[in-house]
PDB file of N, CA and C in Angstrom:
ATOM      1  N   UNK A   1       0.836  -1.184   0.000  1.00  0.00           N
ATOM      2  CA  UNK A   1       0.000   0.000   0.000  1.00  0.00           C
ATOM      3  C   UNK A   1       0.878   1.243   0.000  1.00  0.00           C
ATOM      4  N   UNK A   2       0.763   2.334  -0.669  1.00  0.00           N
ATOM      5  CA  UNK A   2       1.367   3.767  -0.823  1.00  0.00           C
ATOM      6  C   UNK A   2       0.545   4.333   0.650  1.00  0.00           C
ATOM      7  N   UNK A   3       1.627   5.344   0.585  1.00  0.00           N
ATOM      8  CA  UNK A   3       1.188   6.540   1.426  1.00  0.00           C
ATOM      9  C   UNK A   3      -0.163   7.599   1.201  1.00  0.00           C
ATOM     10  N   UNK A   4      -0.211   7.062  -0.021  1.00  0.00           N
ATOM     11  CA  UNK A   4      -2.053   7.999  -0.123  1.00  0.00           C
ATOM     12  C   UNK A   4      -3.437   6.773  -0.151  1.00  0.00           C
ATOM     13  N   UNK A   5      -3.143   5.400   0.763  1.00  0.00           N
ATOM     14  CA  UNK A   5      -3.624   4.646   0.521  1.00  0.00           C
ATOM     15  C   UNK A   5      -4.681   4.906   1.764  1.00  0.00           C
ATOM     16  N   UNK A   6      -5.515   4.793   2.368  1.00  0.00           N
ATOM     17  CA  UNK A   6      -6.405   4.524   3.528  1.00  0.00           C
ATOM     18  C   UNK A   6      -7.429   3.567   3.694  1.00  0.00           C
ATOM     19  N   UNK A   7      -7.470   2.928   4.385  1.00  0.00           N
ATOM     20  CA  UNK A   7      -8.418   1.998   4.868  1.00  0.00           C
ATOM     21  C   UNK A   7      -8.767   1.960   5.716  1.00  0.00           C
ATOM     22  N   UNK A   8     -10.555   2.293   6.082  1.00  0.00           N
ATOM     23  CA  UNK A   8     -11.407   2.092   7.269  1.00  0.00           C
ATOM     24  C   UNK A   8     -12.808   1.434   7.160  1.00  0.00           C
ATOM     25  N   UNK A   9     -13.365   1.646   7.885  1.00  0.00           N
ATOM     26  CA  UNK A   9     -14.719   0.670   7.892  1.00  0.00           C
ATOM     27  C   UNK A   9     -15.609   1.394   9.021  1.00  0.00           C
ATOM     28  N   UNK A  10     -17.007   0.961   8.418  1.00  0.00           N
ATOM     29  CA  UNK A  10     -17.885   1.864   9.305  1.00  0.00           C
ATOM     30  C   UNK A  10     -18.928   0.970   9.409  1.00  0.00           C
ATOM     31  N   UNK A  11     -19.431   0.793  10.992  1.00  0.00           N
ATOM     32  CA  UNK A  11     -19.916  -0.308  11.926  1.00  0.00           C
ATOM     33  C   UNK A  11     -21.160   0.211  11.911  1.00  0.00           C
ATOM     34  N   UNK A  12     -22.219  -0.165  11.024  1.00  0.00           N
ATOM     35  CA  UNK A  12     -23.495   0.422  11.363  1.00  0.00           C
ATOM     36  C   UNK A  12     -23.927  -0.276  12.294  1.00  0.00           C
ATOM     37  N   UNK A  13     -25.315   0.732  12.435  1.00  0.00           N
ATOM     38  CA  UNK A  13     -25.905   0.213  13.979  1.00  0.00           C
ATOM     39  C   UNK A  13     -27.407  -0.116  13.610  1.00  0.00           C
ATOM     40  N   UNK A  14     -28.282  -0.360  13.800  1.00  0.00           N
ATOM     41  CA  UNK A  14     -29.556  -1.143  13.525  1.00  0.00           C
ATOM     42  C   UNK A  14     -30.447   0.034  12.774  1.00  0.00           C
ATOM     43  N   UNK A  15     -30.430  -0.335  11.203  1.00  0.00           N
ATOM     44  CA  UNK A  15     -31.196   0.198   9.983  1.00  0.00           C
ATOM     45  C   UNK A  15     -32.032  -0.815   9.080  1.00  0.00           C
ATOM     46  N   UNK A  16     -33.589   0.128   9.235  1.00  0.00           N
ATOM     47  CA  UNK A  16     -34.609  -0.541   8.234  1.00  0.00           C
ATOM     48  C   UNK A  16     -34.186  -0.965   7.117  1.00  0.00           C
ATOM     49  N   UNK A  17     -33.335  -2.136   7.161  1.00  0.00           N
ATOM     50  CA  UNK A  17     -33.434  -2.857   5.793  1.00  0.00           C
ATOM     51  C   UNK A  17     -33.897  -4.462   5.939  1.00  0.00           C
ATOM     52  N   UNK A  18     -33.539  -4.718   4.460  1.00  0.00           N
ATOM     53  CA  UNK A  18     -34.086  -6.179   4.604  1.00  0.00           C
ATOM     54  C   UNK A  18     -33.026  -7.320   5.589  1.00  0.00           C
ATOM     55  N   UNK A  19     -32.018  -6.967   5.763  1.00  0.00           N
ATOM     56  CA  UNK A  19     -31.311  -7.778   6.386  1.00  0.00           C
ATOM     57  C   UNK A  19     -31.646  -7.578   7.788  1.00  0.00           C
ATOM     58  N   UNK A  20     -32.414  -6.748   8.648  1.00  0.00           N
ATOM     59  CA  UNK A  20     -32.723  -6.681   9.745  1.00  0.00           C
ATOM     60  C   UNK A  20     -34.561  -6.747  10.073  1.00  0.00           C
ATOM     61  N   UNK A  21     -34.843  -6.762   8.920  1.00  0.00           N
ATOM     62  CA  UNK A  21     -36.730  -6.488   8.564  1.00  0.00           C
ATOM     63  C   UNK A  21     -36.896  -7.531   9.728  1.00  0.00           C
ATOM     64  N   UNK A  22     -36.443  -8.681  10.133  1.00  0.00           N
ATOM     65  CA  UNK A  22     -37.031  -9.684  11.570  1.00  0.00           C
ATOM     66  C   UNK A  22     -36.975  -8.964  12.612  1.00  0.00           C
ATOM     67  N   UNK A  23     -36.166  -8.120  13.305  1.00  0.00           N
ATOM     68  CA  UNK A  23     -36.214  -7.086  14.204  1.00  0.00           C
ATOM     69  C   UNK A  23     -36.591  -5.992  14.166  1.00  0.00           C
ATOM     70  N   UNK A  24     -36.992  -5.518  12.647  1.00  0.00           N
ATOM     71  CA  UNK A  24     -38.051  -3.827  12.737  1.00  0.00           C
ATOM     72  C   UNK A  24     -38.956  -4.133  12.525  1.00  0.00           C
ATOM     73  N   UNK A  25     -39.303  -5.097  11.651  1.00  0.00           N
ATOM     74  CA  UNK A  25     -41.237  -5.125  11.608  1.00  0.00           C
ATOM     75  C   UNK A  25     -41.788  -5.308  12.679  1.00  0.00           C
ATOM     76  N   UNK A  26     -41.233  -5.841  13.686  1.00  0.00           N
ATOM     77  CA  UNK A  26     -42.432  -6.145  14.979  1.00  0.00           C
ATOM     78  C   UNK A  26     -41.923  -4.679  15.343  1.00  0.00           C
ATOM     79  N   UNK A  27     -43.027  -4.055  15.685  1.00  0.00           N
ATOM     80  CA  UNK A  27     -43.386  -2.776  16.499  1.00  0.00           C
ATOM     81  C   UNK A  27     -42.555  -2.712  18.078  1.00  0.00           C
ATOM     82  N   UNK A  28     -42.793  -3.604  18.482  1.00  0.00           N
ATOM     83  CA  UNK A  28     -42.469  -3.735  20.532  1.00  0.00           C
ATOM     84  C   UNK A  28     -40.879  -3.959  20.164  1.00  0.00           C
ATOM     85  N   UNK A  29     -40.174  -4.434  19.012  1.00  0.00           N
ATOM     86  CA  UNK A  29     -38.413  -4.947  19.049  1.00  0.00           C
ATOM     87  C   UNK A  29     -38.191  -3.352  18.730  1.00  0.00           C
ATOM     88  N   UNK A  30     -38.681  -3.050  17.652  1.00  0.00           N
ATOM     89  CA  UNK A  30     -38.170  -1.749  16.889  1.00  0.00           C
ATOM     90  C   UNK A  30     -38.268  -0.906  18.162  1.00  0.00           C
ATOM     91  N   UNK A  31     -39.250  -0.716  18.825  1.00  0.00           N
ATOM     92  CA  UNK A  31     -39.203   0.758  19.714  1.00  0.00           C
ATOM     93  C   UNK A  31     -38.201   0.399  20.879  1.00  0.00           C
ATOM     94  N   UNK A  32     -37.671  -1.155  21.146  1.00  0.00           N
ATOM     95  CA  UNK A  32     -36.805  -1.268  22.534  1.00  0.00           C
ATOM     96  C   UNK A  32     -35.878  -0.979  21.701  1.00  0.00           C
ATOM     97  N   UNK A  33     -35.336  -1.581  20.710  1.00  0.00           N
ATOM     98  CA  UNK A  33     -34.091  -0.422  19.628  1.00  0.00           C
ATOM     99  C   UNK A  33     -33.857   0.704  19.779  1.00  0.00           C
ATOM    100  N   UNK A  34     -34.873   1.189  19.535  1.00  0.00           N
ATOM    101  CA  UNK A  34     -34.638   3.028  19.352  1.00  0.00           C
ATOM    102  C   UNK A  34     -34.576   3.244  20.698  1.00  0.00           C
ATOM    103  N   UNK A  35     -35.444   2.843  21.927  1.00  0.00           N
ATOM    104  CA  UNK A  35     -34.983   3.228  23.142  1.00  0.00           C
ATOM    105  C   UNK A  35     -33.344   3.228  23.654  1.00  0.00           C
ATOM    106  N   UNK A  36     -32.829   1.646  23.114  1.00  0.00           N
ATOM    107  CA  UNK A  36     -31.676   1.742  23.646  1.00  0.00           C
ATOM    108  C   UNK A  36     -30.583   2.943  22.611  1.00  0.00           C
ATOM    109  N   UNK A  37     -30.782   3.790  22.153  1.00  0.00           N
ATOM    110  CA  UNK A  37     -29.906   4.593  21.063  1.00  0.00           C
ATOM    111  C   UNK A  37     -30.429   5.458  21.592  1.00  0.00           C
ATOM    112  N   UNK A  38     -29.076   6.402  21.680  1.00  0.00           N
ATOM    113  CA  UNK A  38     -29.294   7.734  22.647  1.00  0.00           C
ATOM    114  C   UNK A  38     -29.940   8.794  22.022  1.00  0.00           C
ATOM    115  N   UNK A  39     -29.918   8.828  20.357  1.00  0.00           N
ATOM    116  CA  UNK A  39     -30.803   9.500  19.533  1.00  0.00           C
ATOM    117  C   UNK A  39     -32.496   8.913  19.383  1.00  0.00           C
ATOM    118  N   UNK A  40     -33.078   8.240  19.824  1.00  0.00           N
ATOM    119  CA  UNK A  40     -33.892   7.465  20.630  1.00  0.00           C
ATOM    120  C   UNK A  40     -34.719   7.174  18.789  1.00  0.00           C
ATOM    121  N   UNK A  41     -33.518   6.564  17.528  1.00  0.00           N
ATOM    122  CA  UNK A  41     -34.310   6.083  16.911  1.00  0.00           C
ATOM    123  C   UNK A  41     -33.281   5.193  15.959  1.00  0.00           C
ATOM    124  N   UNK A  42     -33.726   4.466  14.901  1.00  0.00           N
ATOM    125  CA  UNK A  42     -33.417   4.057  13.994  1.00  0.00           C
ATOM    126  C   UNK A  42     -32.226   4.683  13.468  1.00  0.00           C
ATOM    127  N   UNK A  43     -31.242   4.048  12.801  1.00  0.00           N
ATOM    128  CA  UNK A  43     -30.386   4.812  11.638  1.00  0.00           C
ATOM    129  C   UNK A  43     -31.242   4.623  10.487  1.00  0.00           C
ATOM    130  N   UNK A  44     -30.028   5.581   9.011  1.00  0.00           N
ATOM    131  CA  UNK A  44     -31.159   4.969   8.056  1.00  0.00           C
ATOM    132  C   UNK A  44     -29.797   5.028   7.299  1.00  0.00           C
ATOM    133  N   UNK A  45     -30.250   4.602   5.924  1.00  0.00           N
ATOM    134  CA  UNK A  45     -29.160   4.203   4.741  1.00  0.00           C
ATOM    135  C   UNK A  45     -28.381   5.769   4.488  1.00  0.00           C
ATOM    136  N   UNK A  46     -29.070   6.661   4.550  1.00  0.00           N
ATOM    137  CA  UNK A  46     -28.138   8.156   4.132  1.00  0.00           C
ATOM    138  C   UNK A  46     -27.445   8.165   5.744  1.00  0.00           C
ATOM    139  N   UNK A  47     -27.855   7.878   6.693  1.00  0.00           N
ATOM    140  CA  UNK A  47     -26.595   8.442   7.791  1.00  0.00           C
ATOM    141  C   UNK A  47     -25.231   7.222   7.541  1.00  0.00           C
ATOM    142  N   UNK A  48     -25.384   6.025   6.582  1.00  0.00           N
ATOM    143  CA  UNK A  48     -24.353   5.401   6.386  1.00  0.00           C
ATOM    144  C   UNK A  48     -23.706   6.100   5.618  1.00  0.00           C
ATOM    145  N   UNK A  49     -24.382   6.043   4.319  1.00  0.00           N
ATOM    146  CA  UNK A  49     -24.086   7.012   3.243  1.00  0.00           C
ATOM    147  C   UNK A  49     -22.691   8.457   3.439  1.00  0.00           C
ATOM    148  N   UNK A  50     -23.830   8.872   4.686  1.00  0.00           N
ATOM    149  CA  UNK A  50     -22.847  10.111   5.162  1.00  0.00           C
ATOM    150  C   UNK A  50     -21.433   9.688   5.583  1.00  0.00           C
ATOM    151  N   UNK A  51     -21.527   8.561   6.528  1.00  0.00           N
ATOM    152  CA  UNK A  51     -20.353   8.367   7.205  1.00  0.00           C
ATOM    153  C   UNK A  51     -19.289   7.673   6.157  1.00  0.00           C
ATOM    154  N   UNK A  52     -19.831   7.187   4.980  1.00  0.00           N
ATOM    155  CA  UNK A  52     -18.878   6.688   4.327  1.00  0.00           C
ATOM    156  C   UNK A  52     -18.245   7.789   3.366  1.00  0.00           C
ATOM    157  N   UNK A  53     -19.159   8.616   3.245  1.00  0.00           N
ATOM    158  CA  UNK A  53     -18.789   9.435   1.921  1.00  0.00           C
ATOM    159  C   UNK A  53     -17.580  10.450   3.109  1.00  0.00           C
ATOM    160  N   UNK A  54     -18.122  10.836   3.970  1.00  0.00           N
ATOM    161  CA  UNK A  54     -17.169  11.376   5.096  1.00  0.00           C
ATOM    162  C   UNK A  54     -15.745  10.921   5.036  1.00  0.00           C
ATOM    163  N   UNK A  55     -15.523   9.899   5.305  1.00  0.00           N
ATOM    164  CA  UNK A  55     -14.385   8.737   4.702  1.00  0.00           C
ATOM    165  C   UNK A  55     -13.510   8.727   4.156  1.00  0.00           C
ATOM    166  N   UNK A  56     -14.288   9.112   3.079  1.00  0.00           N
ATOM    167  CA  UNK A  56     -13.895   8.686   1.504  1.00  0.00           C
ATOM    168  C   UNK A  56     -13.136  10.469   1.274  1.00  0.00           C
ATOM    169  N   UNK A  57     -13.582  11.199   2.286  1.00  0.00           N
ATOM    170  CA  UNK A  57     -13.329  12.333   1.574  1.00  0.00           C
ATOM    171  C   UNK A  57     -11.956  13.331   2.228  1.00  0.00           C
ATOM    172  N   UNK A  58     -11.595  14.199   1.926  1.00  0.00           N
ATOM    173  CA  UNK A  58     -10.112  14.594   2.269  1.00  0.00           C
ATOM    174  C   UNK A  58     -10.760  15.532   4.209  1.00  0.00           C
ATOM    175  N   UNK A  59     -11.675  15.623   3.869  1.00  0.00           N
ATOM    176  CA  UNK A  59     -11.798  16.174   5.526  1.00  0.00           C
ATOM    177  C   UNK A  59     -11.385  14.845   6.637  1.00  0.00           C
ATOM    178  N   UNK A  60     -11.470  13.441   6.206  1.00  0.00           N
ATOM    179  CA  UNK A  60     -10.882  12.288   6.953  1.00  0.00           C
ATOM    180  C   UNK A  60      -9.569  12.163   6.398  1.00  0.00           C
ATOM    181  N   UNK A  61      -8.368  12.900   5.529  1.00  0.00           N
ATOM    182  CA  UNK A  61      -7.578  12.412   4.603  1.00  0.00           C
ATOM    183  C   UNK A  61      -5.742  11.846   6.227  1.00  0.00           C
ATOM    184  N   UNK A  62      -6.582  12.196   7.356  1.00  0.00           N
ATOM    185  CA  UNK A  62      -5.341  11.457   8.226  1.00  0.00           C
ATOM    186  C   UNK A  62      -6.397  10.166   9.167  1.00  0.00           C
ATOM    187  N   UNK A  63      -7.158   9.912   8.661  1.00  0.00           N
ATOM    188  CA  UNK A  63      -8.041   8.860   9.515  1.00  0.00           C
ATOM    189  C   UNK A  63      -7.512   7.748   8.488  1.00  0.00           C
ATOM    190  N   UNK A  64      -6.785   6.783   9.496  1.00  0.00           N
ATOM    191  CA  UNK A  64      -6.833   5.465   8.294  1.00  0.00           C
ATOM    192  C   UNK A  64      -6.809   3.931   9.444  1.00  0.00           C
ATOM    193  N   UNK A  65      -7.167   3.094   8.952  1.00  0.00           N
ATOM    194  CA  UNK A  65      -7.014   1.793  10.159  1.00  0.00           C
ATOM    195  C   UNK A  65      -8.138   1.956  10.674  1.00  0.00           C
ATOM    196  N   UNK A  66      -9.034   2.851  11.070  1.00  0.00           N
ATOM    197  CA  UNK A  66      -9.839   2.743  11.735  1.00  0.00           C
ATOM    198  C   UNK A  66     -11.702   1.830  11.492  1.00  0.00           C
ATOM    199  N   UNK A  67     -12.172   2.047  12.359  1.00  0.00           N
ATOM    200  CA  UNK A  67     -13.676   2.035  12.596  1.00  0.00           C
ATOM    201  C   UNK A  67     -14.604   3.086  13.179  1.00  0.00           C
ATOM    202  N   UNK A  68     -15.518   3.708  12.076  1.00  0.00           N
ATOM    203  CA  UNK A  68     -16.444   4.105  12.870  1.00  0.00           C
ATOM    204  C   UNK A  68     -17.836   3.740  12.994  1.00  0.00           C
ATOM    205  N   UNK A  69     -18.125   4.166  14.103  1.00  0.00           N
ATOM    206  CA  UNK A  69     -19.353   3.228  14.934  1.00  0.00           C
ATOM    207  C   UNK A  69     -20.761   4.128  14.608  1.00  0.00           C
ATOM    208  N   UNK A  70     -21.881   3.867  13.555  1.00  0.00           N
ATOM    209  CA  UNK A  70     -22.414   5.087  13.218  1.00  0.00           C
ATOM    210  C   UNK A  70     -23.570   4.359  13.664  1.00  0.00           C
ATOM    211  N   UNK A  71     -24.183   4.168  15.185  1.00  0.00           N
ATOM    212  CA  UNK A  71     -24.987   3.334  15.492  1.00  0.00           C
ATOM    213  C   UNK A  71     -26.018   4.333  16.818  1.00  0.00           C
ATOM    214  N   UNK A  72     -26.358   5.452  16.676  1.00  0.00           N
ATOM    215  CA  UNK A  72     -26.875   6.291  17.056  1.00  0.00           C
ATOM    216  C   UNK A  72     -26.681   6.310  18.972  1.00  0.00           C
ATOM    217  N   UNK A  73     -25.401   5.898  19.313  1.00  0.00           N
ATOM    218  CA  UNK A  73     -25.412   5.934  20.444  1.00  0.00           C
ATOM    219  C   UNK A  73     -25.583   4.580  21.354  1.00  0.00           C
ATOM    220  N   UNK A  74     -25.357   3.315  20.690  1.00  0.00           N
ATOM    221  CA  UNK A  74     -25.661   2.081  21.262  1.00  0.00           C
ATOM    222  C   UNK A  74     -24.257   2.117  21.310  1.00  0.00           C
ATOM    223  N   UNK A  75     -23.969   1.116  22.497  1.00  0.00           N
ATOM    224  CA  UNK A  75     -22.772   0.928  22.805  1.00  0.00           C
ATOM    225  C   UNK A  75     -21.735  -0.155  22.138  1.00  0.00           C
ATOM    226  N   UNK A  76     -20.982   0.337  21.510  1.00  0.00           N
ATOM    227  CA  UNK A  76     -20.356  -0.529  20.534  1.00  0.00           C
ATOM    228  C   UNK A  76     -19.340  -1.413  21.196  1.00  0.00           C
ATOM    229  N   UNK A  77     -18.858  -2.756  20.995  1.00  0.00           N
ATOM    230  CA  UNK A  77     -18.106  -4.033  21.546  1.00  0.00           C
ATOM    231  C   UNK A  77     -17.087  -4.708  20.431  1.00  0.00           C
ATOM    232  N   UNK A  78     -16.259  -3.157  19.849  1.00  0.00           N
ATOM    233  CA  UNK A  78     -15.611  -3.968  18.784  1.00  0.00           C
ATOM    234  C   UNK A  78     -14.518  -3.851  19.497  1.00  0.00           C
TER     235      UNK A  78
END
């Protein structure tokens, strides 16, 4: 890898998609979700969006190796 190379990764946290649709469609899972997230809701595909394009872009251009945790305040265990 060169010196203008970076590599990170970003740890989403529980978003309405189909890979999680068993834990948001029931009403009573989804709202103990959003309770436990200190923003007291869901992520969605643009706050990934954001954090990746964030990333990707020269305002992160000394962030590299890392993880970020874009999971509205749930406590992350990486």
């Amino acid at each position: 890898m060169g010196p203008d190379t970076r590599v990170n990764c970003v740890a989403p946290g529980f978003v309405p998609t189909h890979f999680a649709e068993f834990l948001t469609k029931n009403a009573e899972i989804k709202k103990d979700i959003e309770d436990k997230t200190l923003l007291n809701r869901l992520g969605t595909t643009k706050d990934m969006a954001a954090a990746t394009a964030f990333l990707a872009s020269d305002d992160a251009s000394y962030i590299t190796g890392e993880t970020l945790v874009v999971a509205g305040g749930i406590p992350s265990r990486l």
